[in-house]
N, C-alpha and C. Protein backbone atom coordinates (compact mmCIF):
# COMPACT_ATOMS: atom_id res chain seq x y z
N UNK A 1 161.73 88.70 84.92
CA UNK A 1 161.07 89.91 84.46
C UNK A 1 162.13 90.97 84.21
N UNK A 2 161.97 91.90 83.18
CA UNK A 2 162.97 92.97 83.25
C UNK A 2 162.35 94.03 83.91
N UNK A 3 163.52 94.94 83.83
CA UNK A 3 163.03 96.51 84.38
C UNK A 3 162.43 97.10 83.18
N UNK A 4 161.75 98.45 83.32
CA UNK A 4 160.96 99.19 82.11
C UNK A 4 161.96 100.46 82.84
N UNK A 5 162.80 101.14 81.91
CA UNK A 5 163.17 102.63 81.72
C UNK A 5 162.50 103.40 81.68
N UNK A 6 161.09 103.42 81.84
CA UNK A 6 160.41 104.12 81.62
C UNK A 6 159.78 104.81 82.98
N UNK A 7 159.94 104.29 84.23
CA UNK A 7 159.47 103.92 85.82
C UNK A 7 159.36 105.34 86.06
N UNK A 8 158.17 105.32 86.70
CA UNK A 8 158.37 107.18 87.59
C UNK A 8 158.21 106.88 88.87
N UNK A 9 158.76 108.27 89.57
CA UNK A 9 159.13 107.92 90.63
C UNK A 9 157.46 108.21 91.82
N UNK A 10 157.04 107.74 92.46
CA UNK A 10 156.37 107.22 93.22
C UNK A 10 156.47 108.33 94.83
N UNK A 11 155.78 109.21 94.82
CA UNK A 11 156.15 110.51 95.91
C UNK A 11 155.67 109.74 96.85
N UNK A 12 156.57 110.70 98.41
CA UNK A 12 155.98 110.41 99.72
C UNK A 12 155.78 111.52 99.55
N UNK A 13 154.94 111.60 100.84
CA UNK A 13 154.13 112.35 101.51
C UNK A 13 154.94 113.92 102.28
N UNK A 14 155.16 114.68 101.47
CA UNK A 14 156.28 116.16 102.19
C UNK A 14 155.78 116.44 103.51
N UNK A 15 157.04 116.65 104.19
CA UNK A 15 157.12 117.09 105.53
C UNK A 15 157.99 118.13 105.32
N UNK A 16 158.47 118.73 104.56
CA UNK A 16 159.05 120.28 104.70
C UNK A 16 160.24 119.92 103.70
N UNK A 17 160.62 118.62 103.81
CA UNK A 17 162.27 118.47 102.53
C UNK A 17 161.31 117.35 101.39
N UNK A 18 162.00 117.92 100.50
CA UNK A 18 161.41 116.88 99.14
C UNK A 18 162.28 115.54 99.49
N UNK A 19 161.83 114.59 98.41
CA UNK A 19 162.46 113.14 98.31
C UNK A 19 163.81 113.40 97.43
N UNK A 20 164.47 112.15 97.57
CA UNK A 20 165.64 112.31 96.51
C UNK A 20 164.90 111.57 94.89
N UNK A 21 165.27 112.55 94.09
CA UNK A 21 164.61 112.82 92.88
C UNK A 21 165.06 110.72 92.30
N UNK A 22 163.81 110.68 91.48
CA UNK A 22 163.60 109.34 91.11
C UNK A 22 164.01 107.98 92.03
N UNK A 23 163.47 108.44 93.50
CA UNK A 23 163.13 107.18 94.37
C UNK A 23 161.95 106.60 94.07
N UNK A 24 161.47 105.22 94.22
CA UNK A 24 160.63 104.53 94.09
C UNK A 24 160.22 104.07 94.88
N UNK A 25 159.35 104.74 95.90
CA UNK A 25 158.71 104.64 97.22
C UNK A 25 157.31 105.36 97.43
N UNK A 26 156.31 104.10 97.89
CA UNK A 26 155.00 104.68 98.39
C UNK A 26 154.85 104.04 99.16
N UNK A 27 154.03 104.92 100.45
CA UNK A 27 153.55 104.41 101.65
C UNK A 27 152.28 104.82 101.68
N UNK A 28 151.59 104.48 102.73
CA UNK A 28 150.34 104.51 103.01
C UNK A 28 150.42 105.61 103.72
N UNK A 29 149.33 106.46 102.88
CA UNK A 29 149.21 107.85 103.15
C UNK A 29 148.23 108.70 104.13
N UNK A 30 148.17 107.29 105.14
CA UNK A 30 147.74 108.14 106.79
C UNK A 30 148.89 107.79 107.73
N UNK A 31 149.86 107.15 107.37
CA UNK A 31 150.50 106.38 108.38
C UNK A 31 150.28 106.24 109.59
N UNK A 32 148.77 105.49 109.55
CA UNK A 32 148.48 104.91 110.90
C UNK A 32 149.17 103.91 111.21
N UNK A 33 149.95 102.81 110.48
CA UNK A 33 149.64 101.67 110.63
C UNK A 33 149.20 100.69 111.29
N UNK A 34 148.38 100.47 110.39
CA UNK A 34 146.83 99.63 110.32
C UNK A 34 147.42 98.73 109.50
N UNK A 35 148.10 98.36 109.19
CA UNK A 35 147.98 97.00 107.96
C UNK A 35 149.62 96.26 108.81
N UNK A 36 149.37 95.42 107.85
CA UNK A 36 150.94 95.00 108.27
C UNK A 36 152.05 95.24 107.35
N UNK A 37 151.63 96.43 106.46
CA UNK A 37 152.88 97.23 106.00
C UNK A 37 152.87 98.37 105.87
N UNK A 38 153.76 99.09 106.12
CA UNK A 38 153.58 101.13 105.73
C UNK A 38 153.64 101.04 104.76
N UNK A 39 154.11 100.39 103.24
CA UNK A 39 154.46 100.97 102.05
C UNK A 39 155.42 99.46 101.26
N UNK A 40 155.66 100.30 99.93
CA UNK A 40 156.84 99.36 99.25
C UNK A 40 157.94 100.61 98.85
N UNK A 41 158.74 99.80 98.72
CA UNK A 41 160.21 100.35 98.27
C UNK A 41 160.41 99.34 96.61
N UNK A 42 160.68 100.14 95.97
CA UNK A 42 161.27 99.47 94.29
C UNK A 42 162.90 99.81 94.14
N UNK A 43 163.80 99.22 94.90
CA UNK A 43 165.21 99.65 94.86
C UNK A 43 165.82 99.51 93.06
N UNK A 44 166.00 100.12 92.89
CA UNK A 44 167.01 99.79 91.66
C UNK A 44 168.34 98.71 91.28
N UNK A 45 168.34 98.18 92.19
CA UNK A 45 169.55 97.79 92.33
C UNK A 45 169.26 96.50 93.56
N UNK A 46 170.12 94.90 93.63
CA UNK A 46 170.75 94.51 94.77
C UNK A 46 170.98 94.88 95.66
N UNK A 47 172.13 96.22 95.43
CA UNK A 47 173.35 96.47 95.78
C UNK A 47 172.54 97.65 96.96
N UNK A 48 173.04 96.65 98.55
CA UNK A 48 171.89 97.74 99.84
C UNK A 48 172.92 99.24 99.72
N UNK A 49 174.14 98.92 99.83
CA UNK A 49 174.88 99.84 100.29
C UNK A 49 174.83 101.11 99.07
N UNK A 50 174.46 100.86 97.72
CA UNK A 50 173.90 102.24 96.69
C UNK A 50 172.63 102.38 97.45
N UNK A 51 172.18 101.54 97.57
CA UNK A 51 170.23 102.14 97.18
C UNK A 51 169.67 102.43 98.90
N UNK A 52 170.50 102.31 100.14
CA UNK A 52 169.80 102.72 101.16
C UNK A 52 169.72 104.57 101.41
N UNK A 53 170.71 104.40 101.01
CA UNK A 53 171.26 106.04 101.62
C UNK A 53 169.94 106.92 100.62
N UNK A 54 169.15 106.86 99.33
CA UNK A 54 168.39 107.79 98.99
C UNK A 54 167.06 107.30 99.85
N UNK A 55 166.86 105.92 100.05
CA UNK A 55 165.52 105.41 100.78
C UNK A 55 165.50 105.99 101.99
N UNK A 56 166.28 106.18 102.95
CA UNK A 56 166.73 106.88 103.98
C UNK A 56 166.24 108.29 103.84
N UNK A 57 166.81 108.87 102.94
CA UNK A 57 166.62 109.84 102.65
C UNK A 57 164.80 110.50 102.33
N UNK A 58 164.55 110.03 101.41
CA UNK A 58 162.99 109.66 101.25
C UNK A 58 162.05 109.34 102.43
N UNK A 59 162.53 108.17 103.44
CA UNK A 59 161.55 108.33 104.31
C UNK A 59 161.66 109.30 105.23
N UNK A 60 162.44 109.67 105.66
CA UNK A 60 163.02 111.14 106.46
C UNK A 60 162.35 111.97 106.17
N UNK A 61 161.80 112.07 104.57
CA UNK A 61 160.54 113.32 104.49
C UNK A 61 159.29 112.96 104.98
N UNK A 62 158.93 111.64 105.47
CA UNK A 62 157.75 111.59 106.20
C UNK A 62 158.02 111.02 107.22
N UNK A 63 158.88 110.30 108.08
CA UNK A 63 158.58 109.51 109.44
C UNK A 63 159.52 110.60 109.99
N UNK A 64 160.53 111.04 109.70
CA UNK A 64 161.58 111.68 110.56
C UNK A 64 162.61 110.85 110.18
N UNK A 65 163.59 111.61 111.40
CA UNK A 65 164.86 111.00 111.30
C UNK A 65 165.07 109.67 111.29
N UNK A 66 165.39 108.70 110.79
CA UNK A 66 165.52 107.63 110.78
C UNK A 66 166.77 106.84 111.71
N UNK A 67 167.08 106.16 112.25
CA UNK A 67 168.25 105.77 112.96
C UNK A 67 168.48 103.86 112.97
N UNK A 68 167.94 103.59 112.28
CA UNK A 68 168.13 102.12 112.42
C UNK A 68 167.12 101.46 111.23
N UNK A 69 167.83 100.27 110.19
CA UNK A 69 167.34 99.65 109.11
C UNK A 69 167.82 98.49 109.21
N UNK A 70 166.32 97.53 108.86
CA UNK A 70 166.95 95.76 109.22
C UNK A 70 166.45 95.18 107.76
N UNK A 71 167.55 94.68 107.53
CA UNK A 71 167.32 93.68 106.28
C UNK A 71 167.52 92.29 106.78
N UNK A 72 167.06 91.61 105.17
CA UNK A 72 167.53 90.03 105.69
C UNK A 72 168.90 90.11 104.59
N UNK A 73 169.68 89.42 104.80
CA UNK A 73 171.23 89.62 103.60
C UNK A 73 171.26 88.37 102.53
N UNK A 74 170.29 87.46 102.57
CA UNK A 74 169.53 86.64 101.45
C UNK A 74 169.03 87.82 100.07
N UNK A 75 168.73 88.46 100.75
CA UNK A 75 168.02 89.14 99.22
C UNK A 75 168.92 90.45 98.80
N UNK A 76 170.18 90.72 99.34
CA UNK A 76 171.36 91.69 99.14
C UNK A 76 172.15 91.34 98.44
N UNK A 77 172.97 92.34 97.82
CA UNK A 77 174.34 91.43 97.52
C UNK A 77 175.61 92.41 98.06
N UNK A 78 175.54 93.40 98.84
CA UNK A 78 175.96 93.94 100.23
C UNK A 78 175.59 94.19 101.08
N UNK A 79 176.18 94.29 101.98
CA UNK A 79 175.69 94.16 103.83
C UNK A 79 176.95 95.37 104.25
N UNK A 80 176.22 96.48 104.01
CA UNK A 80 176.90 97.02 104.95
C UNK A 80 176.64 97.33 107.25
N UNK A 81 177.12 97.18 107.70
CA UNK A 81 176.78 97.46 109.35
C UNK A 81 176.46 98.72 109.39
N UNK A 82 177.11 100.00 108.95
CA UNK A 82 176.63 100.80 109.20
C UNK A 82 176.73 102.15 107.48
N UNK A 83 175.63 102.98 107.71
CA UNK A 83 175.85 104.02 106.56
C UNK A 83 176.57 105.24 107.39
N UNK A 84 176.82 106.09 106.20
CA UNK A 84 177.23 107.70 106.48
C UNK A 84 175.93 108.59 105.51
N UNK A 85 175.30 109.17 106.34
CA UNK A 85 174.05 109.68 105.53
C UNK A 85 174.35 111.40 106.31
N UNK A 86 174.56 112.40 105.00
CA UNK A 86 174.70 113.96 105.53
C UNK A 86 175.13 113.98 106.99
N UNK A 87 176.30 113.42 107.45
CA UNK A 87 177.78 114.21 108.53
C UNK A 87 176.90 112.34 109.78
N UNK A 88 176.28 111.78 109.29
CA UNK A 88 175.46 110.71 110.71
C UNK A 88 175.63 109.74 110.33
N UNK A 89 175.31 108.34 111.31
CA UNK A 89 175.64 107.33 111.11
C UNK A 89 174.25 106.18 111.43
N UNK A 90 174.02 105.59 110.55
CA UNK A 90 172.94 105.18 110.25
C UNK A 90 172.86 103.28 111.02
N UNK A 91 172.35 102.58 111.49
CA UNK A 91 173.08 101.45 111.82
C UNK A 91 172.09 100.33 111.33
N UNK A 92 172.92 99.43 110.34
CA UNK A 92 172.32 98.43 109.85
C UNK A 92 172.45 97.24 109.76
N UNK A 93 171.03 96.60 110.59
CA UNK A 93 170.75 95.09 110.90
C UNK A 93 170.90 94.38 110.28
N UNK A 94 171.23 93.11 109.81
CA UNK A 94 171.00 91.81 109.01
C UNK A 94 170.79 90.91 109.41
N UNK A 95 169.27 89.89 109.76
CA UNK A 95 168.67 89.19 110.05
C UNK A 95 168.23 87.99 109.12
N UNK A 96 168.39 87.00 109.65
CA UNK A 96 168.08 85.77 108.21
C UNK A 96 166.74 85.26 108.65
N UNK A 97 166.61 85.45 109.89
CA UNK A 97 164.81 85.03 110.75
C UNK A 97 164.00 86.70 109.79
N UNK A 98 164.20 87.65 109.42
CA UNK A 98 163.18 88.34 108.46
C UNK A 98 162.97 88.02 107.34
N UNK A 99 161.79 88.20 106.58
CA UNK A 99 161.47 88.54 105.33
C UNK A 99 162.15 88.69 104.61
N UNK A 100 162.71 88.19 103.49
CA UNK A 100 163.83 88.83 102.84
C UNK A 100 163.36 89.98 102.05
N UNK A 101 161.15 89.70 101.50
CA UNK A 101 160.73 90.47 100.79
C UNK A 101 160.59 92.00 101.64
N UNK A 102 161.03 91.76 102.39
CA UNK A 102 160.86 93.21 103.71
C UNK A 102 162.29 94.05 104.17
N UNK A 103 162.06 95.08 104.28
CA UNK A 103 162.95 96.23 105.07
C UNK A 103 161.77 96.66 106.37
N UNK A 104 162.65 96.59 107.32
CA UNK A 104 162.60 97.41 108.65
C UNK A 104 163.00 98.45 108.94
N UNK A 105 162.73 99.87 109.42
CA UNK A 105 163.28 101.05 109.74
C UNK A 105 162.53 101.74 110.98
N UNK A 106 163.62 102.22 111.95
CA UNK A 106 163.16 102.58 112.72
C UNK A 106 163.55 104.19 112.86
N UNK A 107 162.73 104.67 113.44
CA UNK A 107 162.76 106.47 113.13
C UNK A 107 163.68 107.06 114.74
N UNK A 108 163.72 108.25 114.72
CA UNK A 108 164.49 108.67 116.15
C UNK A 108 163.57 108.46 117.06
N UNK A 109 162.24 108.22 117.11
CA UNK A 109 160.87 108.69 117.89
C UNK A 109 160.81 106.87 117.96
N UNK A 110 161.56 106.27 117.76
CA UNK A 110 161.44 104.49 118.02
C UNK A 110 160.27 103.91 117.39
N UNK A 111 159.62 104.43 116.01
CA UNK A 111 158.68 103.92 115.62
C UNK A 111 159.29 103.38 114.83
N UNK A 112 158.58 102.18 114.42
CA UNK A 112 159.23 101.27 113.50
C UNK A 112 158.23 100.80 112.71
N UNK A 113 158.43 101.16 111.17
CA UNK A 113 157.71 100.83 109.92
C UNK A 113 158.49 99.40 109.08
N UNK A 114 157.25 98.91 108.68
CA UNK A 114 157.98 97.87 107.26
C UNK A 114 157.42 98.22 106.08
N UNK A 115 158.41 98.05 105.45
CA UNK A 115 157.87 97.97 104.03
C UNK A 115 158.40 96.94 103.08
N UNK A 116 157.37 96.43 101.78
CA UNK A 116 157.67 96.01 100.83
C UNK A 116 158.58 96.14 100.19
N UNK A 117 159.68 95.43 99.70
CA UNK A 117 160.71 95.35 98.67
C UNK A 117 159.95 94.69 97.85
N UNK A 118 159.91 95.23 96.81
CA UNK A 118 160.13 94.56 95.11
C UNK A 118 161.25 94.65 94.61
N UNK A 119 160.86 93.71 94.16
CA UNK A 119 162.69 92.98 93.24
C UNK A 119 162.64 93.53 91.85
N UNK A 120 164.44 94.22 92.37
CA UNK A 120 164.64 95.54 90.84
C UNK A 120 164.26 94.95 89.83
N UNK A 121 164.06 93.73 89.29
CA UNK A 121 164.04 93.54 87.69
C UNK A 121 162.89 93.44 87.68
N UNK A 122 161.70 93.86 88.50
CA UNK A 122 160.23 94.03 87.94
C UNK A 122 159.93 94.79 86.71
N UNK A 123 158.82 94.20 86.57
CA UNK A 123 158.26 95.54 85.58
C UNK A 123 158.10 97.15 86.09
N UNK A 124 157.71 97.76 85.85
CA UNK A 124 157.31 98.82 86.14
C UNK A 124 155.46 98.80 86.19
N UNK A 125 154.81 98.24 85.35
CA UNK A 125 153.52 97.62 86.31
C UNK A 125 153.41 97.44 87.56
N UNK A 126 154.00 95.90 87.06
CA UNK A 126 153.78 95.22 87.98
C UNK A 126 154.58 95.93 89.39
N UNK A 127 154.97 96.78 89.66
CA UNK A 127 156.43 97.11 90.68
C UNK A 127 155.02 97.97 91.52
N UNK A 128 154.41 98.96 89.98
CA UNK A 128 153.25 99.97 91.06
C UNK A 128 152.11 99.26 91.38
N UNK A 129 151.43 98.27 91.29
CA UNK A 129 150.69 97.56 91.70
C UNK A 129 151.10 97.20 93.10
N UNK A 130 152.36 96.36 93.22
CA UNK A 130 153.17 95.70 94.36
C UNK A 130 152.81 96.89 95.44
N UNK A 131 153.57 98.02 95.03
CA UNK A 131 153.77 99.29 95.99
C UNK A 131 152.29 99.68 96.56
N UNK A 132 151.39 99.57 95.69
CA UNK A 132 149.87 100.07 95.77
C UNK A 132 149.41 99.95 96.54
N UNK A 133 149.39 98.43 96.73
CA UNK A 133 149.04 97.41 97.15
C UNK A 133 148.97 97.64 99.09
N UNK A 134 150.69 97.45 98.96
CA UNK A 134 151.53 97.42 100.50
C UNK A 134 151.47 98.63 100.71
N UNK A 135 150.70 99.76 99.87
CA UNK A 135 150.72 101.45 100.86
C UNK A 135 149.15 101.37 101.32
N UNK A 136 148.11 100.39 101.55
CA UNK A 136 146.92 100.43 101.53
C UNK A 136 147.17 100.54 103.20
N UNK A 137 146.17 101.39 103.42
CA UNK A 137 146.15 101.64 105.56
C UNK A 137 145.90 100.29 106.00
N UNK A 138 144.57 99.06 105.33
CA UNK A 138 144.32 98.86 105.93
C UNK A 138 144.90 96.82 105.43
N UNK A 139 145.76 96.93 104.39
CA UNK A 139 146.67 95.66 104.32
C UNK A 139 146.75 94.98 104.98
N UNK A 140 146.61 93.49 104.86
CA UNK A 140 146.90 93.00 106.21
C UNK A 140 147.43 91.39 104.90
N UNK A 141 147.91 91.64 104.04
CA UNK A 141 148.42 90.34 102.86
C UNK A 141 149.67 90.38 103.46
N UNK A 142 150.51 88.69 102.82
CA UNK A 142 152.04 88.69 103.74
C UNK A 142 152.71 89.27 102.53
N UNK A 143 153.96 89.63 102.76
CA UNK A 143 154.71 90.27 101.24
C UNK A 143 154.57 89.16 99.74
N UNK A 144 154.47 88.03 100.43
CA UNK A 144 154.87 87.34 99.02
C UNK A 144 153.19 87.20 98.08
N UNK A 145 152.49 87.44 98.87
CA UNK A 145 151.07 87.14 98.89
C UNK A 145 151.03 88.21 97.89
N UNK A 146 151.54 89.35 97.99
CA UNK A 146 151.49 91.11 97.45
C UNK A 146 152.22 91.01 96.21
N UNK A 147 152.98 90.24 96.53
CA UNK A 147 154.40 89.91 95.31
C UNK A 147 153.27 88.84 94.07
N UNK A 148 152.88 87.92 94.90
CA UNK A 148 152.15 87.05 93.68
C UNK A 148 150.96 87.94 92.74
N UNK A 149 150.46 88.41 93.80
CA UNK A 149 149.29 89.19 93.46
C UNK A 149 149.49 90.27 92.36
N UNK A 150 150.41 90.39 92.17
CA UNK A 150 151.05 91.76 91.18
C UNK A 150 151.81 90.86 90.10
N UNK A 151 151.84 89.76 90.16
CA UNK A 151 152.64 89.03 89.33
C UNK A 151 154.14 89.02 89.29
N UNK A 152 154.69 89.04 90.07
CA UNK A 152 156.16 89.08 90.25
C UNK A 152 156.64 88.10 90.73
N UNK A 153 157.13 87.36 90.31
CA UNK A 153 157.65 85.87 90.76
C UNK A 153 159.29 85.54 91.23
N UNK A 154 159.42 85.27 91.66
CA UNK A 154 161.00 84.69 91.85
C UNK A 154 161.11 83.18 91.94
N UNK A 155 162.64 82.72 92.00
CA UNK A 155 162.09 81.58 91.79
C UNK A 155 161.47 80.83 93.11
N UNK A 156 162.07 81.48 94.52
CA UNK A 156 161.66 81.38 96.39
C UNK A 156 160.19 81.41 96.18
N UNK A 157 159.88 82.45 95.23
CA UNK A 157 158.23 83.03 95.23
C UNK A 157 157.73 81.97 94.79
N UNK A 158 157.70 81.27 93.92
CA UNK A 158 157.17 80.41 93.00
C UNK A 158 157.10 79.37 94.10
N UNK A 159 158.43 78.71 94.48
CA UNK A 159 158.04 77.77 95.48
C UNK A 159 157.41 77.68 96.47
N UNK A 160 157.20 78.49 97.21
CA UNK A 160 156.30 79.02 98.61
C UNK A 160 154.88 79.03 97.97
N UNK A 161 154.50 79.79 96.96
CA UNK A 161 153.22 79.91 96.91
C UNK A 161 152.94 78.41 95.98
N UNK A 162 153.61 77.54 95.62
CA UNK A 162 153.58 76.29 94.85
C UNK A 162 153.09 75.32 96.02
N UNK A 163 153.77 75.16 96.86
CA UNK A 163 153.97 74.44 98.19
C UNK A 163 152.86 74.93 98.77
N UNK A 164 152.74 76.22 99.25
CA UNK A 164 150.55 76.49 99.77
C UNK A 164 150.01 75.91 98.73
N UNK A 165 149.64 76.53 97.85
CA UNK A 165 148.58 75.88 96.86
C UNK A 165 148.27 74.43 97.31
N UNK A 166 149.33 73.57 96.86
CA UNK A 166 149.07 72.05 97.02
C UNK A 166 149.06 71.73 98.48
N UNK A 167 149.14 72.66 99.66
CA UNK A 167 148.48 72.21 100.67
C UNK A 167 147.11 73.01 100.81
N UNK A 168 146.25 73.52 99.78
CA UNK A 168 145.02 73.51 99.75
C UNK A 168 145.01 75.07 100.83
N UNK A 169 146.22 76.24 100.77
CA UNK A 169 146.04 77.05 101.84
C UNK A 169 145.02 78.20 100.82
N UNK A 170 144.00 78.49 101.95
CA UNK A 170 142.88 79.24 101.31
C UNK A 170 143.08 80.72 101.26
N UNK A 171 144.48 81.44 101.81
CA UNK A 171 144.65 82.36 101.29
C UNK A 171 145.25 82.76 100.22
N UNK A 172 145.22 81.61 99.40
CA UNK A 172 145.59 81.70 98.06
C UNK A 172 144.62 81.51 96.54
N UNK A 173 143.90 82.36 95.66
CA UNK A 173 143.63 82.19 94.93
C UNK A 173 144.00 82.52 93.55
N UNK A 174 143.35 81.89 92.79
CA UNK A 174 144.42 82.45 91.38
C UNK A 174 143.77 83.89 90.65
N UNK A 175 142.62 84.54 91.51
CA UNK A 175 141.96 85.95 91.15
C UNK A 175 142.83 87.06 92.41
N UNK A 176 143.77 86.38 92.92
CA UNK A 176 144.68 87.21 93.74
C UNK A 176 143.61 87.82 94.98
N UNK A 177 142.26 87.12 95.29
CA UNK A 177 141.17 87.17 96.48
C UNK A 177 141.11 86.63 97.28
N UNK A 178 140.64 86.75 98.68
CA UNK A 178 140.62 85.68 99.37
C UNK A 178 140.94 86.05 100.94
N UNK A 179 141.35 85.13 102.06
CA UNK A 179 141.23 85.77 103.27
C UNK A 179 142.55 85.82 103.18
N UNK A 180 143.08 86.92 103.95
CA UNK A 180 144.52 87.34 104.27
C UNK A 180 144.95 87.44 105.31
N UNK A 181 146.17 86.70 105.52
CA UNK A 181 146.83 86.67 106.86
C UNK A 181 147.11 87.94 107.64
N UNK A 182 147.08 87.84 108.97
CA UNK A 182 146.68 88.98 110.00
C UNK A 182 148.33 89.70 109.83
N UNK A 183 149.41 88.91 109.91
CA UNK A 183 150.99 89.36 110.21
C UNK A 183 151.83 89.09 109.10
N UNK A 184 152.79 89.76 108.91
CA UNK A 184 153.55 89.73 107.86
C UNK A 184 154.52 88.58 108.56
N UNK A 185 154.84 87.75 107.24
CA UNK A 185 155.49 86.64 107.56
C UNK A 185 156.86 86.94 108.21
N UNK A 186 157.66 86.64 109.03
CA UNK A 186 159.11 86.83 109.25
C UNK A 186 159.02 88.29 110.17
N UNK A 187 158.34 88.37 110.66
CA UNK A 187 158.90 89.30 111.85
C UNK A 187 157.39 90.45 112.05
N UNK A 188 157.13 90.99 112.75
CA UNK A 188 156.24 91.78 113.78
C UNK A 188 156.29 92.85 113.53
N UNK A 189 155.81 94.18 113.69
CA UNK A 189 155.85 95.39 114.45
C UNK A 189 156.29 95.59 115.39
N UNK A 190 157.35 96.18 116.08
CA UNK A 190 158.06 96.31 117.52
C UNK A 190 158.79 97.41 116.88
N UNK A 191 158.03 97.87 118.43
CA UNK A 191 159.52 99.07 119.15
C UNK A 191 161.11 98.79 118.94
N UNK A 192 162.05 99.25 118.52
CA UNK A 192 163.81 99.19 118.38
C UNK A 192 163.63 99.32 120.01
């Protein structure tokens, strides 16, 4: 799929500082969480070590300070350990047991949100659908489930949901309906 130039940027929720101008981030706008995702992220880029420091930035206008982000380094094409975000130091996980379709972040207050990654060369549709989707309170689809459902394929995607299908798994239909798994695949909700 390509990208569309055309993409707007996708507001959080103000807590007193705006977002960094043309981030592509929506969360679910009670942040109870209730689902098994706060939101999606649409990075622009692979590349973690450009595109964390404005996401950072962005969620900071609604969870707070942020102090800790876990990726899987399958779906990167840098790994940095740690950022420099305005004079602080940010510290970052890389896990191959997570989601690769997922980011982890944990706030100063030890709450810890996930959210959806979509993969930069989406459409721009399909990217706000994805995001829509994973900002719903009460979500409870696994990422790739969210990913099919919006039409975004990879080629991992394709195989996973190829491989359910032909084992007859019933949370899969081709009207993107159906019963949805309780936990996001590859890792939990937990306290840092």
């Amino acid at each position: 799929m390509t990208s569309d130039s055309s993409d707007r940027t996708t507001a959080v929720p103000p807590t007193g500082q705006s977002a960094p101008q043309g981030l592509r981030l929506r969360l679910d706008p009670t942040l109870a969480r209730g689902g098994s995702l706060d939101g999606g992220w649409w990075p622009r880029s692979p590349d973690a070590e450009a595109e964390l420091p404005n996401l950072i930035r962005g969620l900071e206008c609604s969870l707070g300070v942020i102090t800790r982000v876990a990726l899987n380094p399958d779906a990167w094409d840098s790994a940095p350990r740690q950022l420099a975000i305005d004079g602080r130091r940010i510290h970052v996980g890389w896990f191959r047991a997570m989601n690769a379709d997922t980011i982890g972040v944990t706030s100063a207050s030890r709450d810890r949100f996930v959210l959806l990654v979509v993969p930069p060369q989406t459409t721009t549709a399909a990217a706000a659908t994805a995001m829509a989707m994973a900002a719903e309170p009460a979500n409870s689809a696994r990422p790739a489930d969210l990913l099919a459902a919006s039409g975004i394929t990879t080629e991992e995607l394709r195989a996973e949901v190829s491989a359910r299908l032909s084992q007859g798994d019933p949370t899969l239909r081709p009207d993107g309906e159906g019963a949805r798994p309780a936990a996001v695949s590859g890792g939990t909700r937990r306290e840092a």
